[in-house]
PDB file of N, CA and C in Angstrom:
ATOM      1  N   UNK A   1     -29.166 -46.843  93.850  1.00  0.00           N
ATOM      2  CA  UNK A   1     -29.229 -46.978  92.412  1.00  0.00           C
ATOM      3  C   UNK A   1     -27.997 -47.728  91.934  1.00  0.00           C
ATOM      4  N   UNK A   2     -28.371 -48.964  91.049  1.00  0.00           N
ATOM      5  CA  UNK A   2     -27.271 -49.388  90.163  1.00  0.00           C
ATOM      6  C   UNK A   2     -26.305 -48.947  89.259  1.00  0.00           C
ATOM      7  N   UNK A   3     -24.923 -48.431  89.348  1.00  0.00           N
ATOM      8  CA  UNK A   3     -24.078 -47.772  88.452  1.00  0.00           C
ATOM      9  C   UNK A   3     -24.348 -48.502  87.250  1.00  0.00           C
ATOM     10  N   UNK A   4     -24.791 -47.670  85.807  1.00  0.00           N
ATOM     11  CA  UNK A   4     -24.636 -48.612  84.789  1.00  0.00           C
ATOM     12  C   UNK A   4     -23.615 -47.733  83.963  1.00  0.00           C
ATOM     13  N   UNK A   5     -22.301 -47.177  84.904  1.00  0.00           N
ATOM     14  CA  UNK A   5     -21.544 -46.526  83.702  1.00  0.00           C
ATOM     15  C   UNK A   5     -20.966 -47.452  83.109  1.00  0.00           C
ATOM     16  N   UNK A   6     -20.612 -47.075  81.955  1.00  0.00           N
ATOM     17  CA  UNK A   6     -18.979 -47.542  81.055  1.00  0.00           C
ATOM     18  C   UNK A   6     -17.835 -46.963  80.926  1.00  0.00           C
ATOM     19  N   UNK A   7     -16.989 -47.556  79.902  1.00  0.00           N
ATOM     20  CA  UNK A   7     -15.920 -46.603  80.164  1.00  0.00           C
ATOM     21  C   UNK A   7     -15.881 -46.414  78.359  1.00  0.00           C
ATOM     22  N   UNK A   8     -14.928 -45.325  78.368  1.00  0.00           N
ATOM     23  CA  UNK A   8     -14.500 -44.586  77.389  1.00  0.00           C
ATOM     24  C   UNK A   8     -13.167 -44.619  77.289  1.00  0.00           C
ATOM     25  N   UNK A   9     -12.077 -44.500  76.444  1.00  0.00           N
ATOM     26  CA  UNK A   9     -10.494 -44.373  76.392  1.00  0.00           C
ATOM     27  C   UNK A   9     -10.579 -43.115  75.569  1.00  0.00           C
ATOM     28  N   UNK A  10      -9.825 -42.543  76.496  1.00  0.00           N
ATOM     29  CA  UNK A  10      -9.645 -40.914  76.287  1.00  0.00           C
ATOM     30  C   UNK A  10      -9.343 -40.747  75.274  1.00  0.00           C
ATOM     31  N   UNK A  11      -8.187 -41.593  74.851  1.00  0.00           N
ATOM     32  CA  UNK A  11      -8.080 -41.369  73.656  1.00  0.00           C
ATOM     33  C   UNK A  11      -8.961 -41.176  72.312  1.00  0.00           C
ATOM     34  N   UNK A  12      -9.463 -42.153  72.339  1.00  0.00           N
ATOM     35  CA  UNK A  12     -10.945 -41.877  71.411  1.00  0.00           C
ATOM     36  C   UNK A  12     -11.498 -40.250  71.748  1.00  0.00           C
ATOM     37  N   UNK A  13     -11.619 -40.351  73.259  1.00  0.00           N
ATOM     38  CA  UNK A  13     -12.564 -39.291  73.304  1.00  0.00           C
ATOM     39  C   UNK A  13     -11.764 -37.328  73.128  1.00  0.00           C
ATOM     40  N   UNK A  14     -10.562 -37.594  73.127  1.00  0.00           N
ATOM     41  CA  UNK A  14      -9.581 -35.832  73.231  1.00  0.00           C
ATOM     42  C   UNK A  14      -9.573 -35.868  71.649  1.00  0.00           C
ATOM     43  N   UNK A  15      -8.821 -37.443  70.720  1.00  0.00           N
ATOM     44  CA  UNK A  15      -8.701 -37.190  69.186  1.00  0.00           C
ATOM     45  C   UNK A  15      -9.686 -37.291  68.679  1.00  0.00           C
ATOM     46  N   UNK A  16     -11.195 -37.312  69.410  1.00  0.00           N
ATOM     47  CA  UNK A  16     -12.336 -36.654  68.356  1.00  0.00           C
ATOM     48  C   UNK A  16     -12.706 -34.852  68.193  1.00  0.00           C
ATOM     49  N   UNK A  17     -12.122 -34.977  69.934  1.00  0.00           N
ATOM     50  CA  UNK A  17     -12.341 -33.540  69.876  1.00  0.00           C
ATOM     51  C   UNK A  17     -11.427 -32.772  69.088  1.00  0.00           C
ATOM     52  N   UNK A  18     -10.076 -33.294  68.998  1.00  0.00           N
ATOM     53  CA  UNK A  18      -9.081 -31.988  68.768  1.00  0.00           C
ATOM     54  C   UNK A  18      -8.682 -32.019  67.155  1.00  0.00           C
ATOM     55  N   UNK A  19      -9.257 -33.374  66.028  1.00  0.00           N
ATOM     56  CA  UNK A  19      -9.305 -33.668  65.004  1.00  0.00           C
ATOM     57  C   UNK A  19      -8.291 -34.443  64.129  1.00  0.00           C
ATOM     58  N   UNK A  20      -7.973 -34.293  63.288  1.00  0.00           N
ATOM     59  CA  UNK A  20      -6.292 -35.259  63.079  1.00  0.00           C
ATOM     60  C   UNK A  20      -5.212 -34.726  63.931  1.00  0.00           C
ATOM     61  N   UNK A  21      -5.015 -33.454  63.999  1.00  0.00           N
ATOM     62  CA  UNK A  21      -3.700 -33.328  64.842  1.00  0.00           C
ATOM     63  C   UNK A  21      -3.893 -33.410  65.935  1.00  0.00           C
ATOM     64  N   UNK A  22      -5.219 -33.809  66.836  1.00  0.00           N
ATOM     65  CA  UNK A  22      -5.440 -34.418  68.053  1.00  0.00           C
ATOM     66  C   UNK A  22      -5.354 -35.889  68.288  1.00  0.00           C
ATOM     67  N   UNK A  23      -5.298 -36.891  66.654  1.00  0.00           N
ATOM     68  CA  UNK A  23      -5.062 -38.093  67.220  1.00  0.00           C
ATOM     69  C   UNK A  23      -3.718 -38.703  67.051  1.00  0.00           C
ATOM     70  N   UNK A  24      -3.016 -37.657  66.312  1.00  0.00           N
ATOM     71  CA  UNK A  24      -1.371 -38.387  66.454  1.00  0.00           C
ATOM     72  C   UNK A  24      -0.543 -38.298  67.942  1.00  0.00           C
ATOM     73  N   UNK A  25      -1.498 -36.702  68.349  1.00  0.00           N
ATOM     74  CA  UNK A  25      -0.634 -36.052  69.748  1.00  0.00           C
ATOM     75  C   UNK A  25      -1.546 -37.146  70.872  1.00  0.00           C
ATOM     76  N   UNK A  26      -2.415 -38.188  70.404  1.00  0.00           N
ATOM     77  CA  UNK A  26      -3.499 -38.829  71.818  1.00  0.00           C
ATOM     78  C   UNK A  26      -2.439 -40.221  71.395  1.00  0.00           C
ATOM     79  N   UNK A  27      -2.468 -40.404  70.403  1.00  0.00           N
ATOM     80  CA  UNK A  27      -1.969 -42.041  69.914  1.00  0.00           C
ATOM     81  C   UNK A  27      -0.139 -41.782  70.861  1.00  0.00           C
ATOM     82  N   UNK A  28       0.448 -40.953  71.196  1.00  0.00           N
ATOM     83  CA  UNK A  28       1.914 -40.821  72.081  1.00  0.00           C
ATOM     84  C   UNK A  28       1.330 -40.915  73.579  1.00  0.00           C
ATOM     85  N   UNK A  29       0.388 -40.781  74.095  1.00  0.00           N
ATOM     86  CA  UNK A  29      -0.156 -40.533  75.467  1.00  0.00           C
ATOM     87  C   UNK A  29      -0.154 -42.328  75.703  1.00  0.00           C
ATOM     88  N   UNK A  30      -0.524 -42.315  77.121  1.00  0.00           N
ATOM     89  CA  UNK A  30      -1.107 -43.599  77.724  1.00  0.00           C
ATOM     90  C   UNK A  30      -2.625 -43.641  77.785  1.00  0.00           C
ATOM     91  N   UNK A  31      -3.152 -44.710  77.438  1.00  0.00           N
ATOM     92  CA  UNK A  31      -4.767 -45.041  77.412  1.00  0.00           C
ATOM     93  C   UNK A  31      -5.436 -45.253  78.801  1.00  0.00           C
ATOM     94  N   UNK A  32      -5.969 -44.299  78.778  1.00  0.00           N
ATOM     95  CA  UNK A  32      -6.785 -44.014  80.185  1.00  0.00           C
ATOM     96  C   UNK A  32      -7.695 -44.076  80.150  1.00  0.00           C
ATOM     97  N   UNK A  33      -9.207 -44.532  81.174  1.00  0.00           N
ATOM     98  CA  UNK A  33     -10.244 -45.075  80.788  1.00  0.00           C
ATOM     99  C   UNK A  33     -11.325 -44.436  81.803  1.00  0.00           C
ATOM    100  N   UNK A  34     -12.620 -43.394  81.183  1.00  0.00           N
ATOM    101  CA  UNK A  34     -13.028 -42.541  81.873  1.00  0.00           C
ATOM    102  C   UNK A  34     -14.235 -43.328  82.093  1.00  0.00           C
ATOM    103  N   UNK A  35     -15.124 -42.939  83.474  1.00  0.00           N
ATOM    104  CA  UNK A  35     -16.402 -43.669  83.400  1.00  0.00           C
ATOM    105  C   UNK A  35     -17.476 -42.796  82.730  1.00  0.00           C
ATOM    106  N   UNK A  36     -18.465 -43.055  81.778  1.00  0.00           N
ATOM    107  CA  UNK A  36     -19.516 -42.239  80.594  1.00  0.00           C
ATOM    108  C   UNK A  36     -20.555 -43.186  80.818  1.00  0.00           C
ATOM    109  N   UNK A  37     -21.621 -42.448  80.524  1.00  0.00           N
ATOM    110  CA  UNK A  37     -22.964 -42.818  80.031  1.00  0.00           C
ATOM    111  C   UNK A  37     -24.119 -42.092  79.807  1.00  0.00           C
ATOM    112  N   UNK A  38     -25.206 -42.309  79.967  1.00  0.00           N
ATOM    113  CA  UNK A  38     -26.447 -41.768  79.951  1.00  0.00           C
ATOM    114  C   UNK A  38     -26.244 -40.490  80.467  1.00  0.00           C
ATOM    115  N   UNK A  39     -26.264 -38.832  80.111  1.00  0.00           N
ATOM    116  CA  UNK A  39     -26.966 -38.160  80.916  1.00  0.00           C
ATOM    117  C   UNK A  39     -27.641 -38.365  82.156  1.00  0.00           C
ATOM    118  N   UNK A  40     -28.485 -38.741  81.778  1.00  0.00           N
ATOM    119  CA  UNK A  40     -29.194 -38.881  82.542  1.00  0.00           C
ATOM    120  C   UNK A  40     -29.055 -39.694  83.970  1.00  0.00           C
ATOM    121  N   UNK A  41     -28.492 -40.666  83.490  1.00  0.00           N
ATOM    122  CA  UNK A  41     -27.953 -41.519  84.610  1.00  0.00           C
ATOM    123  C   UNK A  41     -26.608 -41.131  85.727  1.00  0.00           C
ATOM    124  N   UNK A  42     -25.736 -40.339  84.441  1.00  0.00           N
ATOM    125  CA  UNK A  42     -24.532 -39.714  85.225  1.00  0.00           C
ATOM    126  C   UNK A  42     -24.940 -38.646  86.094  1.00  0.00           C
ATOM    127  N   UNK A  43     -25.975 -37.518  85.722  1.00  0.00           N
ATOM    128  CA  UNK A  43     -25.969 -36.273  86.665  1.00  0.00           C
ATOM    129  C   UNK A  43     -27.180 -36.830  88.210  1.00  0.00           C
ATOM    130  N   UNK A  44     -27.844 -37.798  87.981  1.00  0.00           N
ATOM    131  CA  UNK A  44     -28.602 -38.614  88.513  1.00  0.00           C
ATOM    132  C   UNK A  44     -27.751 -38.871  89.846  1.00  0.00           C
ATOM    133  N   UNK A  45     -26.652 -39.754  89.836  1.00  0.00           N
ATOM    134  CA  UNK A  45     -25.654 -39.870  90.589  1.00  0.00           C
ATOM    135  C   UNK A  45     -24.921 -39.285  91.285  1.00  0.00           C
ATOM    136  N   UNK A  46     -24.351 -37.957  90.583  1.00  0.00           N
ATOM    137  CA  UNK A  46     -23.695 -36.605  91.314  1.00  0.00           C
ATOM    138  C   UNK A  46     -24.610 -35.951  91.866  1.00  0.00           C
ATOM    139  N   UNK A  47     -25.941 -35.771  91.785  1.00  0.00           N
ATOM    140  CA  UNK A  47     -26.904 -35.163  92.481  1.00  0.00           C
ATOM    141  C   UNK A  47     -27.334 -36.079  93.561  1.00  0.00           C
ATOM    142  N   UNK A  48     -27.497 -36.905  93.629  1.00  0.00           N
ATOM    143  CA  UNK A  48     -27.549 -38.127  94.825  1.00  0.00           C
ATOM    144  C   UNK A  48     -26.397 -38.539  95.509  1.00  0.00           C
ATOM    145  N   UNK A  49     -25.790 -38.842  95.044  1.00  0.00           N
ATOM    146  CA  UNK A  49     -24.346 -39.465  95.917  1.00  0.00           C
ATOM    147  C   UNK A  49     -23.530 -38.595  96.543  1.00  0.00           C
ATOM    148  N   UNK A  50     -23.231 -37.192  96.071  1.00  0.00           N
ATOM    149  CA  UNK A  50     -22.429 -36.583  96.287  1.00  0.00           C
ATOM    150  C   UNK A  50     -23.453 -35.108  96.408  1.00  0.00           C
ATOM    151  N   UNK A  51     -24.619 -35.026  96.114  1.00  0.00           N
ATOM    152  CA  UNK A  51     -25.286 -33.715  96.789  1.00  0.00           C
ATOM    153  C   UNK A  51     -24.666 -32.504  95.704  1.00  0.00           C
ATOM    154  N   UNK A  52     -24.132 -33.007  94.506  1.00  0.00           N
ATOM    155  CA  UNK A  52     -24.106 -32.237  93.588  1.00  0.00           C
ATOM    156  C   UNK A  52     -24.295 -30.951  92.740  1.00  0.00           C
ATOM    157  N   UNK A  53     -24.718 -30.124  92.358  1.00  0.00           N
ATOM    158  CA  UNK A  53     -25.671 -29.637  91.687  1.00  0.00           C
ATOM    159  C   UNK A  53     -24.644 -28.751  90.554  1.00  0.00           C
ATOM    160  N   UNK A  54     -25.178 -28.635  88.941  1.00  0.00           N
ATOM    161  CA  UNK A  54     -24.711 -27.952  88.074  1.00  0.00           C
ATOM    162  C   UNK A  54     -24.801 -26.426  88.299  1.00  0.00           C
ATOM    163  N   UNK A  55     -22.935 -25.992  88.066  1.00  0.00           N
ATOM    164  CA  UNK A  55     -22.667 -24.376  88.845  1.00  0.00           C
ATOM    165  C   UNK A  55     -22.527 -24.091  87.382  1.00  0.00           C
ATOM    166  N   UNK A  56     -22.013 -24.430  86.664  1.00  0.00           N
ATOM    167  CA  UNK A  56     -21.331 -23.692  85.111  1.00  0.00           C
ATOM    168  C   UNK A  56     -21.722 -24.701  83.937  1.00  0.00           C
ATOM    169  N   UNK A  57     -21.736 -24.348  82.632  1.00  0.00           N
ATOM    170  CA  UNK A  57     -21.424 -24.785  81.679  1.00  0.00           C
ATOM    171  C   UNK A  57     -21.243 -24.299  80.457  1.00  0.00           C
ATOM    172  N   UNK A  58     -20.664 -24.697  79.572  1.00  0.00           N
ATOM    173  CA  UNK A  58     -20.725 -23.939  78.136  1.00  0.00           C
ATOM    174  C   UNK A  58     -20.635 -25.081  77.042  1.00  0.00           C
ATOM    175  N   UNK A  59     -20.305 -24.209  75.952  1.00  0.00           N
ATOM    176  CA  UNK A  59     -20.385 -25.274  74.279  1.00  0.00           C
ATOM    177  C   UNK A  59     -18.046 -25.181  74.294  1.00  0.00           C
ATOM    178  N   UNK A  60     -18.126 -26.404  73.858  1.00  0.00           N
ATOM    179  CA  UNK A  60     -16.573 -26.368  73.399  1.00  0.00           C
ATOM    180  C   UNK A  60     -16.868 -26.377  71.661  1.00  0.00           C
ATOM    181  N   UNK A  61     -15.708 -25.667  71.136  1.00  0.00           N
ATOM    182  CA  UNK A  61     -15.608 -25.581  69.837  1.00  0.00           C
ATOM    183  C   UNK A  61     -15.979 -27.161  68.571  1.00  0.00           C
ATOM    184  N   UNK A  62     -15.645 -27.822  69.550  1.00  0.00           N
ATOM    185  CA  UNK A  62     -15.920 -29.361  69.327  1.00  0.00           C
ATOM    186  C   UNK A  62     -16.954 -29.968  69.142  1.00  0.00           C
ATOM    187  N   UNK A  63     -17.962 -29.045  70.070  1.00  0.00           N
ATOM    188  CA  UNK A  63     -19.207 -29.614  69.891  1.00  0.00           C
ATOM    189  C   UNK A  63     -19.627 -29.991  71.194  1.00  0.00           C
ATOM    190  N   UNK A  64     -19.007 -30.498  72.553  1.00  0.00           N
ATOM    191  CA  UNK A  64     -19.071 -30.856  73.514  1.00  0.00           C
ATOM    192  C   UNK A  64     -19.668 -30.146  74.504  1.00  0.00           C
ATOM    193  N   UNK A  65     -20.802 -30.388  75.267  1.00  0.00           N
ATOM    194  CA  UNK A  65     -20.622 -29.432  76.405  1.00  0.00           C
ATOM    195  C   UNK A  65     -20.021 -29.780  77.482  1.00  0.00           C
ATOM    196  N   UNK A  66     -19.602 -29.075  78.289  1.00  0.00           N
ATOM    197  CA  UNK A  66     -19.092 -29.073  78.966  1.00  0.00           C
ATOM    198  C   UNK A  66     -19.489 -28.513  80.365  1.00  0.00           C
ATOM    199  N   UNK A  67     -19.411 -28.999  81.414  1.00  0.00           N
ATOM    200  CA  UNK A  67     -20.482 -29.074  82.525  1.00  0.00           C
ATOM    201  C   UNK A  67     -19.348 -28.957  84.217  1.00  0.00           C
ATOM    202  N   UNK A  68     -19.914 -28.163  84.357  1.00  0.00           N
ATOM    203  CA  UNK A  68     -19.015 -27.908  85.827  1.00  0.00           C
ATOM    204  C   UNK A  68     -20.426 -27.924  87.085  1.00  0.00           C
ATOM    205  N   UNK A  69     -20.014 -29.425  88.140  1.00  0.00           N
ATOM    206  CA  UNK A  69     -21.100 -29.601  89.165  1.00  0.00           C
ATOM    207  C   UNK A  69     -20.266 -29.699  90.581  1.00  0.00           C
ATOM    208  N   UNK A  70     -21.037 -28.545  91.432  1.00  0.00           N
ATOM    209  CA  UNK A  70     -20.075 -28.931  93.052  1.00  0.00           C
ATOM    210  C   UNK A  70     -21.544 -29.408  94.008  1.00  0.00           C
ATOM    211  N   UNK A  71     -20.703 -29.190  94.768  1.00  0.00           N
ATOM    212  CA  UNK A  71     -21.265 -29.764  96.248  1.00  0.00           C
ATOM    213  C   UNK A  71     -20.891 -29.045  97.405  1.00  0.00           C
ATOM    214  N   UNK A  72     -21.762 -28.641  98.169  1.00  0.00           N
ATOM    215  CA  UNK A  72     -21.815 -28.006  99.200  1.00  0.00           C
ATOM    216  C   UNK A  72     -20.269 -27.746 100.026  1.00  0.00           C
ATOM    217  N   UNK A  73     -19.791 -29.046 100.500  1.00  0.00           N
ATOM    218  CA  UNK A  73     -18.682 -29.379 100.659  1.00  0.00           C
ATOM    219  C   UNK A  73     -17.255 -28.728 100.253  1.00  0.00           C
ATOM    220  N   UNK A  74     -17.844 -28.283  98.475  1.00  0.00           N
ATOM    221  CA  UNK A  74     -16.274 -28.072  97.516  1.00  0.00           C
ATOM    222  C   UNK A  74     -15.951 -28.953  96.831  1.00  0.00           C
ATOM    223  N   UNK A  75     -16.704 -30.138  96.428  1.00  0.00           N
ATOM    224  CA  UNK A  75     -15.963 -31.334  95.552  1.00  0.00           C
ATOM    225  C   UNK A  75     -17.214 -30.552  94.364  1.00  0.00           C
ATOM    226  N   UNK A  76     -16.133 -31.370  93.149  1.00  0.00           N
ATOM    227  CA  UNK A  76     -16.042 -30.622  92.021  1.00  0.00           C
ATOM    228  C   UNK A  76     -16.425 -31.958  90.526  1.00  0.00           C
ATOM    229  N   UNK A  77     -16.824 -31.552  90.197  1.00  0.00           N
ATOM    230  CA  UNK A  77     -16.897 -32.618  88.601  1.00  0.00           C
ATOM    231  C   UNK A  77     -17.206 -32.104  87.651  1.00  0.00           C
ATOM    232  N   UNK A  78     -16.320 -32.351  86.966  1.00  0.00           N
ATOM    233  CA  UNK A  78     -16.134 -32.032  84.975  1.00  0.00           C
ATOM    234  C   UNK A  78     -17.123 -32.954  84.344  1.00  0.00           C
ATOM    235  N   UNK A  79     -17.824 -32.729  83.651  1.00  0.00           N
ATOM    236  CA  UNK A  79     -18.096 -33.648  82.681  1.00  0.00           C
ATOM    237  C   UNK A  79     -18.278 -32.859  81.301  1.00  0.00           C
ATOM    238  N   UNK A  80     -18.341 -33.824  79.852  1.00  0.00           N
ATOM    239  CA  UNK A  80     -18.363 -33.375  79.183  1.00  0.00           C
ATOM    240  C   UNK A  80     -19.253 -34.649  78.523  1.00  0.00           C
ATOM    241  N   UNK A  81     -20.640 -33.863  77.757  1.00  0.00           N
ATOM    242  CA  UNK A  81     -21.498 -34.576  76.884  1.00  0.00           C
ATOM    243  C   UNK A  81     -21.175 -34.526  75.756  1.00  0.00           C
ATOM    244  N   UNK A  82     -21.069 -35.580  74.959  1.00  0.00           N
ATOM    245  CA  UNK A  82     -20.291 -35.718  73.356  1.00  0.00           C
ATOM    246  C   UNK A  82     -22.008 -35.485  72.599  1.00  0.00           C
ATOM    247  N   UNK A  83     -21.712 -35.021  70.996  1.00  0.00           N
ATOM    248  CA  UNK A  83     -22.972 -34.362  70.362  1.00  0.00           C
ATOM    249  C   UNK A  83     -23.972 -35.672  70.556  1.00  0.00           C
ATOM    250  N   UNK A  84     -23.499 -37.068  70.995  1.00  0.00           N
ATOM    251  CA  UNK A  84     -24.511 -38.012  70.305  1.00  0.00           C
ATOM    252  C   UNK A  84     -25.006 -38.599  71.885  1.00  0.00           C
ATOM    253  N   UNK A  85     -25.101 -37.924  72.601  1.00  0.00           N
ATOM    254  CA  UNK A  85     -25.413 -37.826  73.686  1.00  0.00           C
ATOM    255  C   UNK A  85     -25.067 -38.270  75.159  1.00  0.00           C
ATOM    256  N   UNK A  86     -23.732 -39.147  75.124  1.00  0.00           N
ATOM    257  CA  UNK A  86     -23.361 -40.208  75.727  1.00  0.00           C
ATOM    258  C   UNK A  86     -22.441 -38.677  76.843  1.00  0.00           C
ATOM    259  N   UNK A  87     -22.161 -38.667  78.062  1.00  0.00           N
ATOM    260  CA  UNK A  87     -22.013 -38.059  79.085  1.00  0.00           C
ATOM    261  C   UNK A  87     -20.703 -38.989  79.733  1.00  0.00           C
ATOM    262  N   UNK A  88     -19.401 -37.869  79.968  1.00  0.00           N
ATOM    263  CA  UNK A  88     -18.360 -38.955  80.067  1.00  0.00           C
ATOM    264  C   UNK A  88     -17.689 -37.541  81.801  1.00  0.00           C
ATOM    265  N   UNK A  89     -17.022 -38.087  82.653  1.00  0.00           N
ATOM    266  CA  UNK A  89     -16.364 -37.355  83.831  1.00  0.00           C
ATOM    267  C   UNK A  89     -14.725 -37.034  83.101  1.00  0.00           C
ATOM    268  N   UNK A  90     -14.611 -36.052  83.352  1.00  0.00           N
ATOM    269  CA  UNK A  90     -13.698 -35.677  82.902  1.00  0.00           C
ATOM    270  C   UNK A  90     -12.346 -34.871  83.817  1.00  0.00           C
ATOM    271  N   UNK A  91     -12.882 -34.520  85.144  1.00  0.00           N
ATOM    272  CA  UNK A  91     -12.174 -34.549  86.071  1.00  0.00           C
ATOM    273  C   UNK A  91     -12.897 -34.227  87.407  1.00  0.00           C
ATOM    274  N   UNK A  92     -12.535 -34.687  88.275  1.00  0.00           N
ATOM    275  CA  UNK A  92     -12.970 -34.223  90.215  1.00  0.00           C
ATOM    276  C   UNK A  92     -12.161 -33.599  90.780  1.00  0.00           C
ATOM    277  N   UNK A  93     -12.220 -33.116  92.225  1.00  0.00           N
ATOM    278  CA  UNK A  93     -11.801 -32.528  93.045  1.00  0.00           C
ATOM    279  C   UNK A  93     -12.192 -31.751  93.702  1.00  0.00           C
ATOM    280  N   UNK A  94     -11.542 -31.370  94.813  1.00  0.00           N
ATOM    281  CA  UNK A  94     -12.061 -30.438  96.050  1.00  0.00           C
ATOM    282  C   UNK A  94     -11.372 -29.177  95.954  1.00  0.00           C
ATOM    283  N   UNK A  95     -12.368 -28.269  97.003  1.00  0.00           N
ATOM    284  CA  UNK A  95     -12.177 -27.028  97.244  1.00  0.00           C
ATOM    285  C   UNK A  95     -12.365 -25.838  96.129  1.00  0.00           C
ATOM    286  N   UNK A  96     -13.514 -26.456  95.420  1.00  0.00           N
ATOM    287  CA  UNK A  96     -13.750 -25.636  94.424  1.00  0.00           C
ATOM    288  C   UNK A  96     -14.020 -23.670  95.053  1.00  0.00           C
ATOM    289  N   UNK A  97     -13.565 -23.321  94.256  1.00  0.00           N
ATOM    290  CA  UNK A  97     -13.898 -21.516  94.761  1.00  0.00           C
ATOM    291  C   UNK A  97     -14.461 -20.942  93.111  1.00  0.00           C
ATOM    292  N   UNK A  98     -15.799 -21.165  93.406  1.00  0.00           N
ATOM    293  CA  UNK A  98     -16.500 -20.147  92.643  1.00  0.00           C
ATOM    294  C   UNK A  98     -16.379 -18.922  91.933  1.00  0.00           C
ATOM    295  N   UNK A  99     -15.707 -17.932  90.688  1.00  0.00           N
ATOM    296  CA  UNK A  99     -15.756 -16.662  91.258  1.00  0.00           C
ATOM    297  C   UNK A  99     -16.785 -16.140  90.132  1.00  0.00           C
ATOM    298  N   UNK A 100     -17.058 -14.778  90.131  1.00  0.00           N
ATOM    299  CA  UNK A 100     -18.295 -14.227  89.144  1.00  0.00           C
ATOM    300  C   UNK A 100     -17.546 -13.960  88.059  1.00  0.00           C
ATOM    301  N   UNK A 101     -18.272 -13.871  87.146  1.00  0.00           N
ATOM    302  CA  UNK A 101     -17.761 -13.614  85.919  1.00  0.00           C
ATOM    303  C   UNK A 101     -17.152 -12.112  85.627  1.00  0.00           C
ATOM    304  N   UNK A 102     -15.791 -11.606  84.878  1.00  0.00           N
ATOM    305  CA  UNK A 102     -16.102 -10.418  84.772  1.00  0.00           C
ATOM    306  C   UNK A 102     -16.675  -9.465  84.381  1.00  0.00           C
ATOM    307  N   UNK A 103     -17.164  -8.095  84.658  1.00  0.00           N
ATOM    308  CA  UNK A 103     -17.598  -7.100  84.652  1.00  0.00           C
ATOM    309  C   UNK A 103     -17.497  -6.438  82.744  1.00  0.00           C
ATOM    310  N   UNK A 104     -18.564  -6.764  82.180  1.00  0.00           N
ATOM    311  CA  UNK A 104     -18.247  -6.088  81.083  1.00  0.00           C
ATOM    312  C   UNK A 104     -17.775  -5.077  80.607  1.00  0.00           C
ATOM    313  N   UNK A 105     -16.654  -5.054  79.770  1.00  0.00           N
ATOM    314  CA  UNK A 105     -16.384  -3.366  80.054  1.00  0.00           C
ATOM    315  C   UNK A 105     -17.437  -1.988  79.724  1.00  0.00           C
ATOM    316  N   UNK A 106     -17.175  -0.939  79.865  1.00  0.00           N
ATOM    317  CA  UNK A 106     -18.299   0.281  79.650  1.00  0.00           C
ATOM    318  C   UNK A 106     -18.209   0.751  78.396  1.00  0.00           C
ATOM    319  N   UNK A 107     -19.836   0.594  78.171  1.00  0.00           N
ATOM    320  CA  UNK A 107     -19.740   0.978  76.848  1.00  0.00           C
ATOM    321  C   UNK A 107     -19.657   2.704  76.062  1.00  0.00           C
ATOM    322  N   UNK A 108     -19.385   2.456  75.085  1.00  0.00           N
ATOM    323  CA  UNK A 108     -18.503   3.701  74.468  1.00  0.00           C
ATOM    324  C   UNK A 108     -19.390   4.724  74.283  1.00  0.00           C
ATOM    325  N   UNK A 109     -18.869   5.483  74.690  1.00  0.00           N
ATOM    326  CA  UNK A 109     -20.459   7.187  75.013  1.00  0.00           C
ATOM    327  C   UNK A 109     -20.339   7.663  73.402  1.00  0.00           C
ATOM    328  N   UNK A 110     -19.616   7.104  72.677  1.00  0.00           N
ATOM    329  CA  UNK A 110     -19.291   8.044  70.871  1.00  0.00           C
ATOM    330  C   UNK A 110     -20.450   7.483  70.384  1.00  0.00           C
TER     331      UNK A 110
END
């Protein structure tokens, strides 16, 4: 399959999330440039190339979800889908260790 990612500059993408006082603290950083695109096309790839599969995810306050995918192996990928649908990597790595969630506490006998 043909990569049709793009890129993104983080910057854009942390000072949308974190709001004005996320783009004065992104505008002091260095411009770094993530590869994004399609859903569809991005998890397409980590499930093929790398034997992938989605372990976690949740909602960020932002609006973002946020997506945790490993691989048999232990390699690891972040991604995070912005509300308007565009799907950006947000970090990799190995030796991921899984653990369960904790144990709710017991509820109150009163």
């Amino acid at each position: 399959m043909q990569s049709s990612l793009f890129a993104l500059t983080l910057i854009g993408f942390f000072a949308s999330a974190a709001g004005p006082a996320g783009a004065s603290a992104a505008a002091a950083t260095a411009t770094v440039t993530v590869p994004c695109g399609p859903r569809p096309e991005v998890v397409a790839q980590l499930a093929g190339r790398h034997d992938e599969r989605q372990v976690a995810f949740g909602l960020a306050r932002s609006g973002q979800v946020m997506e945790l995918w490993a691989g048999p192996a232990g390699g690891w990928t972040l991604l995070a889908t912005l509300p308007s649908g565009l799907t950006c990597l947000v970090a990799v790595g190995e030796r991921l260790d899984v653990r369960p969630p904790p144990a709710a506490p017991p509820a109150d006998p009163a």
